[in-house]
Protein backbone atom coordinates (compact mmCIF):
# COMPACT_ATOMS: atom_id res chain seq x y z
CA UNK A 1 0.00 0.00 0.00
CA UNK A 2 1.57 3.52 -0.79
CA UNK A 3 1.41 6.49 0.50
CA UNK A 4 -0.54 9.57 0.00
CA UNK A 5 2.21 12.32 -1.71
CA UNK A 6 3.68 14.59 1.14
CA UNK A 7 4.09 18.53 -0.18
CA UNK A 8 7.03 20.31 1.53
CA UNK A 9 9.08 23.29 0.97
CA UNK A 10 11.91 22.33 -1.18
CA UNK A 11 15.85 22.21 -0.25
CA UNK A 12 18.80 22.61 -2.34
CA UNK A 13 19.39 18.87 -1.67
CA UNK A 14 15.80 18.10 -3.60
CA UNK A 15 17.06 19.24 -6.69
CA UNK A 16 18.51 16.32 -8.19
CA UNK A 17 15.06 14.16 -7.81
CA UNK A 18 13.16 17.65 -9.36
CA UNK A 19 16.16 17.36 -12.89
CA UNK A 20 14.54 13.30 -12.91
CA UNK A 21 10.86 15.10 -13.13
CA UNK A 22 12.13 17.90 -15.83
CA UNK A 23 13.72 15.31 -18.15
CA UNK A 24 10.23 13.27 -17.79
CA UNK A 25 8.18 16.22 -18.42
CA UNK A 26 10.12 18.12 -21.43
CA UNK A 27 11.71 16.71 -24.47
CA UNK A 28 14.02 19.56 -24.90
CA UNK A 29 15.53 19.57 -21.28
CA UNK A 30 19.30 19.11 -20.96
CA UNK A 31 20.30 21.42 -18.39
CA UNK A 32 22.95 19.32 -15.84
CA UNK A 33 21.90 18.79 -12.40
CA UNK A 34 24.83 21.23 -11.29
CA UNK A 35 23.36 23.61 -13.74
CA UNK A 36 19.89 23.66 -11.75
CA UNK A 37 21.88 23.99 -8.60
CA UNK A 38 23.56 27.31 -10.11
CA UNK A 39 20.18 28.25 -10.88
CA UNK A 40 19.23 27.57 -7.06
CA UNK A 41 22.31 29.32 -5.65
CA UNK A 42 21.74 32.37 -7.87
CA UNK A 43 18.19 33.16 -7.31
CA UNK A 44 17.80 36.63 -6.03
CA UNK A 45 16.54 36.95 -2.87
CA UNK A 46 14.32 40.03 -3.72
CA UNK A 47 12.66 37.48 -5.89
CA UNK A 48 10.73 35.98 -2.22
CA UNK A 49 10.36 32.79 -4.04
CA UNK A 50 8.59 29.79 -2.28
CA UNK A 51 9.40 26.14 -3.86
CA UNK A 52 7.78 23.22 -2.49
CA UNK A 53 8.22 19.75 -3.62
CA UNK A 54 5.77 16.80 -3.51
CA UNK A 55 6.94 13.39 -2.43
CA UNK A 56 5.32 9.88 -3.57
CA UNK A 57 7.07 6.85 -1.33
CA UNK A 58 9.65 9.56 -0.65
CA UNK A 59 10.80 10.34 -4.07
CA UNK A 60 9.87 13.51 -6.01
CA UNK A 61 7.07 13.31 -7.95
CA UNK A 62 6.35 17.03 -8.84
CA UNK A 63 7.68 20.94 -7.99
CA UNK A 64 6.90 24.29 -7.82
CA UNK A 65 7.86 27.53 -7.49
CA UNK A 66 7.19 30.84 -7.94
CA UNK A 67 7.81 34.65 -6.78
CA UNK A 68 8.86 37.78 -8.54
CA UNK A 69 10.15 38.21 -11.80
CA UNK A 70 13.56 40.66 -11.05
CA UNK A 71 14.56 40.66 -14.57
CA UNK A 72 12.03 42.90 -15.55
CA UNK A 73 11.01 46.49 -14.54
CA UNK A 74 7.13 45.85 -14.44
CA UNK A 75 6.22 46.55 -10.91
CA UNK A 76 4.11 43.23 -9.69
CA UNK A 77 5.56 41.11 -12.21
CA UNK A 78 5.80 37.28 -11.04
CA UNK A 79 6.64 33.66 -12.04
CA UNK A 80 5.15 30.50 -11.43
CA UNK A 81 6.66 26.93 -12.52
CA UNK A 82 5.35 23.61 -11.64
CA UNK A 83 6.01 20.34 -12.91
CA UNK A 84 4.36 16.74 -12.48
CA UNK A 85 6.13 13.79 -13.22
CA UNK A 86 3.84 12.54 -16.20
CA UNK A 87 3.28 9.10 -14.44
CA UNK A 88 1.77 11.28 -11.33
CA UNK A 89 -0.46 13.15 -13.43
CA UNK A 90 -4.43 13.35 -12.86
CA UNK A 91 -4.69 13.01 -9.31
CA UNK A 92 -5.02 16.96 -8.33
CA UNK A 93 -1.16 16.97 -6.94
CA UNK A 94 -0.66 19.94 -9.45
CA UNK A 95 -3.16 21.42 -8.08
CA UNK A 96 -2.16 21.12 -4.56
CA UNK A 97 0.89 22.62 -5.86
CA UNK A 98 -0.31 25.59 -6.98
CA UNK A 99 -3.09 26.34 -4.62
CA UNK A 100 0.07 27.23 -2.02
CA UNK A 101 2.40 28.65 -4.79
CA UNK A 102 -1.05 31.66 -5.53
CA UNK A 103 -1.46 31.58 -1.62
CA UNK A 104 2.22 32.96 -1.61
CA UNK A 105 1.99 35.31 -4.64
CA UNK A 106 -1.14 37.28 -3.26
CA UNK A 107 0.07 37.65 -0.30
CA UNK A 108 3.70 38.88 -1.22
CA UNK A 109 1.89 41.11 -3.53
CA UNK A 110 2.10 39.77 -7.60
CA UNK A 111 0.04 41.44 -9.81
CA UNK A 112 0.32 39.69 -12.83
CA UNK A 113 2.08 35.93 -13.08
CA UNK A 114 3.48 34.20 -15.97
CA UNK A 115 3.74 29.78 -16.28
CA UNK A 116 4.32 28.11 -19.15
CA UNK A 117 2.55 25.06 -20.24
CA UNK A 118 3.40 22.54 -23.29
CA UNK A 119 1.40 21.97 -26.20
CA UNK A 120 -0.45 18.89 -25.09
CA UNK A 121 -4.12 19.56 -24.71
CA UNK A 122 -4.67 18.50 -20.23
CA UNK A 123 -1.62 20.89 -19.56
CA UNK A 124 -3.58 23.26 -21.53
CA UNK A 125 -6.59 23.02 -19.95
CA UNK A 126 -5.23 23.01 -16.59
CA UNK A 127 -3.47 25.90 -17.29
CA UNK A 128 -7.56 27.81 -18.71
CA UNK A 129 -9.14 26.19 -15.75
CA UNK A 130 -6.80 27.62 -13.30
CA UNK A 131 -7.59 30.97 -14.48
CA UNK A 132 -4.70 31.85 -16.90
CA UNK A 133 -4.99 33.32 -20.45
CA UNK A 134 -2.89 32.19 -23.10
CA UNK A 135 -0.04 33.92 -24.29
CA UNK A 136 3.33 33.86 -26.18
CA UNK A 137 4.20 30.58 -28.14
CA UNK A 138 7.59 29.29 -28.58
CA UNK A 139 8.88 26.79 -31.11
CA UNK A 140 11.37 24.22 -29.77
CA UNK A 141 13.62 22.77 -32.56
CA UNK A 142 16.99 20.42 -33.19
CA UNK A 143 19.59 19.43 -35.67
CA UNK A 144 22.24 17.42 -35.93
CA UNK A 145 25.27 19.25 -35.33
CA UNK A 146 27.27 16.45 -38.27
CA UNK A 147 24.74 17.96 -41.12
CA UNK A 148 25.32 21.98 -41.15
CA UNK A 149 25.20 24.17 -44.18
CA UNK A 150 28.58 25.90 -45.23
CA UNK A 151 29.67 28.60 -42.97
CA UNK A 152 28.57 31.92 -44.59
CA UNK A 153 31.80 34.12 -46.21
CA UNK A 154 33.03 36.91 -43.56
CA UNK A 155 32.25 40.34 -44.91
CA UNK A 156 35.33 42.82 -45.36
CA UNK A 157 36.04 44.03 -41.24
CA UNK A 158 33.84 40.79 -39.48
CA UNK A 159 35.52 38.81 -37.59
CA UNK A 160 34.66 35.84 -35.19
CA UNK A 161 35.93 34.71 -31.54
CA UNK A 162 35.05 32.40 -28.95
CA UNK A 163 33.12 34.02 -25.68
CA UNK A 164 36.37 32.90 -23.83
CA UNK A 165 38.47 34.87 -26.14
CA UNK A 166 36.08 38.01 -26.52
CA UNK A 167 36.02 38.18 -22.26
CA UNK A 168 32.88 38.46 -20.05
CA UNK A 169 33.08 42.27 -19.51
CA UNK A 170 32.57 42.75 -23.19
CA UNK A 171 29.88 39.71 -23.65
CA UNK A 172 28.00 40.89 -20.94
CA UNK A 173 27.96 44.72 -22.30
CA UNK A 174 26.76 42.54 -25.91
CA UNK A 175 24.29 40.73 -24.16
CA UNK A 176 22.17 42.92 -21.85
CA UNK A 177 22.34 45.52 -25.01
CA UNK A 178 20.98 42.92 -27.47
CA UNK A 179 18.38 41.20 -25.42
CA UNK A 180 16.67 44.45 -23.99
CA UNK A 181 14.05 43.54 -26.81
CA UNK A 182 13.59 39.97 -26.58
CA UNK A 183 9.98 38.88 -27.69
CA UNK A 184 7.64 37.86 -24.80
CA UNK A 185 4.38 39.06 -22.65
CA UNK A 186 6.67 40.17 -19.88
CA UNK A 187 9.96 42.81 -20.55
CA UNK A 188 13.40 42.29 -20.22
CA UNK A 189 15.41 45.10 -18.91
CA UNK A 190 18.58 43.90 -17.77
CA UNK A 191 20.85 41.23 -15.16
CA UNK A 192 23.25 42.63 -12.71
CA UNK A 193 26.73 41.73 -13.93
CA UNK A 194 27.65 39.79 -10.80
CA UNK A 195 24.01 37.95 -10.43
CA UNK A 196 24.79 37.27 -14.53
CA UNK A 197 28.13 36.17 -14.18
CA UNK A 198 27.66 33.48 -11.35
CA UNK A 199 24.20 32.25 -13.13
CA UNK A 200 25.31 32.56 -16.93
CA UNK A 201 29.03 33.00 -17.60
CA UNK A 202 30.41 30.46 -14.75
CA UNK A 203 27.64 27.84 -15.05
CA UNK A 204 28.69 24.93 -15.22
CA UNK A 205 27.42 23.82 -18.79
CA UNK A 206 28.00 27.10 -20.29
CA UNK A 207 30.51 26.33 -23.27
CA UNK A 208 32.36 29.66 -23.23
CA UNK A 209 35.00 27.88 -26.12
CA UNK A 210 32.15 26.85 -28.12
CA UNK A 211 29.28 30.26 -27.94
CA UNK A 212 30.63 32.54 -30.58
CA UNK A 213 30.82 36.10 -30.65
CA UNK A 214 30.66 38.21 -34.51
CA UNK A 215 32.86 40.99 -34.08
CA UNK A 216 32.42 43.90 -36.58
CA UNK A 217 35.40 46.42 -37.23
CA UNK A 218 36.26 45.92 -33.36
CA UNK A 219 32.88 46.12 -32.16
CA UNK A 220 30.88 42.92 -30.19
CA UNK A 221 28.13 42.96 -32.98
CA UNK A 222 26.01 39.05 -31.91
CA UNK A 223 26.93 36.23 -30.32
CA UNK A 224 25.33 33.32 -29.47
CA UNK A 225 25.62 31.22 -26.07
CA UNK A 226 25.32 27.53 -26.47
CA UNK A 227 25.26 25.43 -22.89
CA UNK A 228 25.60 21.69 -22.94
CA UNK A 229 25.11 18.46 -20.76
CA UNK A 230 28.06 16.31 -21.73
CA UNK A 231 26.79 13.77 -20.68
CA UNK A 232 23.51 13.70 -22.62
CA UNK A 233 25.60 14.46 -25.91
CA UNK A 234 22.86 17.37 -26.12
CA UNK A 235 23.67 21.21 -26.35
CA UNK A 236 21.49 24.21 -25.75
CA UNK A 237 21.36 27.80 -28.05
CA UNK A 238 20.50 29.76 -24.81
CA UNK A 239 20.48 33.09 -26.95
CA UNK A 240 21.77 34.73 -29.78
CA UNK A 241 21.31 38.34 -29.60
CA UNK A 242 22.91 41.26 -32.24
CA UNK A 243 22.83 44.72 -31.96
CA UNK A 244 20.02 47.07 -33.17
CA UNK A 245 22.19 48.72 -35.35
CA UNK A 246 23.98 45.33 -36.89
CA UNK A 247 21.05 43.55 -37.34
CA UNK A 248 19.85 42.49 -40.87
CA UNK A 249 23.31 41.83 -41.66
CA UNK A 250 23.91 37.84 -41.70
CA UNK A 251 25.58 38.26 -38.54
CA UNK A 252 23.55 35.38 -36.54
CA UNK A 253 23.98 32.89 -39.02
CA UNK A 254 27.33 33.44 -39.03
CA UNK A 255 27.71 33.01 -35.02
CA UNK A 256 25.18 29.86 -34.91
CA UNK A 257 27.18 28.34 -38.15
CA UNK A 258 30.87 28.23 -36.37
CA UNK A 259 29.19 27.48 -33.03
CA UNK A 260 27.57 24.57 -34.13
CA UNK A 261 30.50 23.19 -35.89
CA UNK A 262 32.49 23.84 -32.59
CA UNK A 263 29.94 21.85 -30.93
CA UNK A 264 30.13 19.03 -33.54
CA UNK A 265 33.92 19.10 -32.69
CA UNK A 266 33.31 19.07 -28.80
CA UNK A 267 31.21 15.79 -29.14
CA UNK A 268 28.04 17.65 -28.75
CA UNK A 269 25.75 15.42 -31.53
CA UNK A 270 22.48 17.35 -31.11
CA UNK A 271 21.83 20.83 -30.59
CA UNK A 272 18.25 22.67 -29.07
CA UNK A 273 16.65 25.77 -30.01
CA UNK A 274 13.84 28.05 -29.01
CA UNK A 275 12.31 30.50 -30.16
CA UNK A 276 9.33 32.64 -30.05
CA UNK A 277 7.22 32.40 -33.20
CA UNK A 278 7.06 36.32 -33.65
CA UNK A 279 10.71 36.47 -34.01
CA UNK A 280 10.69 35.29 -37.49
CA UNK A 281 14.13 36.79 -38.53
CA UNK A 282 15.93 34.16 -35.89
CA UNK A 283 13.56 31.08 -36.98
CA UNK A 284 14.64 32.10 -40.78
CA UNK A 285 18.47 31.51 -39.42
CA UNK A 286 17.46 28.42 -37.80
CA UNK A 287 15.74 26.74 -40.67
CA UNK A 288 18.07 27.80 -43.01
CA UNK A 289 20.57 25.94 -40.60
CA UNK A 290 18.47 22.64 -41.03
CA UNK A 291 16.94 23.00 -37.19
CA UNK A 292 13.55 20.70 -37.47
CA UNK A 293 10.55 21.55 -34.80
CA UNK A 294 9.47 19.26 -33.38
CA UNK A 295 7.92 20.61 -29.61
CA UNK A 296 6.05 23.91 -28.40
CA UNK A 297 5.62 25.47 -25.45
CA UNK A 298 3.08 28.63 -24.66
CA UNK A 299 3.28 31.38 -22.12
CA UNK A 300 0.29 31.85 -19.43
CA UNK A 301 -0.55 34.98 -17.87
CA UNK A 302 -2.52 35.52 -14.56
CA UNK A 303 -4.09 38.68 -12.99
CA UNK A 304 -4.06 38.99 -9.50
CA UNK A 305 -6.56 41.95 -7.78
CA UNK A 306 -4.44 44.08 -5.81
């Protein structure tokens, strides 16, 4: 006879059994275990976020966890995440969840939360009958980093560089100035560079030898960051961002192109995308780089009366 599932606040030491119920859940998960415990360590504490975890027999059978958002400037702004182990699914423990997780954003004061939910129809309906209103859809795609068109030709005064070799002062100047308008239903407006440089630039599947920065006449023009789980053989695209004033110029395709063969050449066999399917100048660069969809996810947005 088992047990009825036990919801507690998470630890630290629960995150290894919550990476099992992500790799269930989403087909385009590679992040390592010590990569979700960067992501642990490096949560903000102004972002009063509550994570509980739901036990079956004493193993982790679904997560939550929500707060603020502190990457953008939108006063109220919030997050929610929660996750059921697909072979837990139907017996209300998402909802049990989540009941706590709105408890806590009311009373810290959220005004307007964003989840995400995949494209199978129950997580969509969950998602409607807990009162959220769909919103941004994103396009997960992959290739096989061993078939890659040719590497465009290098305009006169372009040159290219590893992120290693271009230096994290002048990637993280490139990347807080390119991302600023990132599609999405809540804004982006900016990382500190310490909070960014423990989560992003020293995380432990960031592949600072293999993300690619495009260098115009001297100037950090795009680059693209590409994360892997070595041990998975898989490899993320975790951005690729240009400049307003260098965009429209090839420049992505050229940073994706020798990033993906420098992932080929690192052992990395398949390689993840995402994007949102308003950016079509990015999915253009993707398709034309032989990525194949093949998984969506959607953004859900929640009102909370003050």
């Amino acid at each position: 006879m088992t047990s009825e599932p036990v919801i507690r606040e998470a630890t630290i030491a629960d995150v290894p059994g919550m990476a099992r119920i992500r790799y269930a859940a989403f087909p385009w998960f590679t992040a390592s275990v010590a990569q979700q415990e960067v992501w642990w360590r490096t949560s903000r504490p102004e972002g009063r976020t509550l994570r509980l975890v739901a036990l079956h027999d004493g193993l982790p059978v679904g997560w939550a966890s929500g707060g603020f958002n502190v990457s953008t400037t939108e006063e109220g702004a919030g997050h929610v995440e929660l996750v059921v182990h697909p072979e837990h699914r139907g017996r209300g423990l998402g909802s049990a969840l989540y009941d706590r997780i709105e408890e806590h954003l009311r009373a810290i004061g959220v005004r307007r939360a964003r989840a995400f939910a995949t494209e199978d129809a129950p997580s969509l309906r969950w998602a409607q009958a807990h009162g959220y209103t769909q919103g941004a859809r994103d396009r997960y795609a992959k290739l096989d980093t061993a078939v890659l068109p040719p590497v465009p030709a290098l305009p006169a005064g372009v040159t290219v560089c590893s992120l290693a070799e271009a230096g994290r002062e002048t990637v993280y100047d490139l990347d807080q100035a390119a991302s600023i308008d990132e599609p999405g239903d809540m804004s982006f407006d900016g990382t500190p560079f310490d909070v960014w440089t423990a989560r992003y630039w020293e995380s432990p599947d960031q592949q600072l030898d293999i993300g690619t920065v495009v260098m115009v006449d001297g100037v950090a023009a795009c680059g693209t960051f590409f994360e892997a789980n070595r041990e998975l053989g898989k490899g993320m695209s975790t951005g690729t961002c240009t400049r307003r004033e260098y965009r429209g110029r090839g420049l992505a395709k050229i940073a994706k192109s020798v990033a993906l063969r420098r992932a080929a050449e690192a052992g990395i066999h398949t390689a993840i995308t995402c994007n949102d399917y308003t950016n079509a100048p990015m999915i253009a660069v993707n398709d034309w780089l032989g990525y194949q969809p093949f998984a969506d996810e959607y953004s859900y947005l929640k009102h909370f009366n003050a």
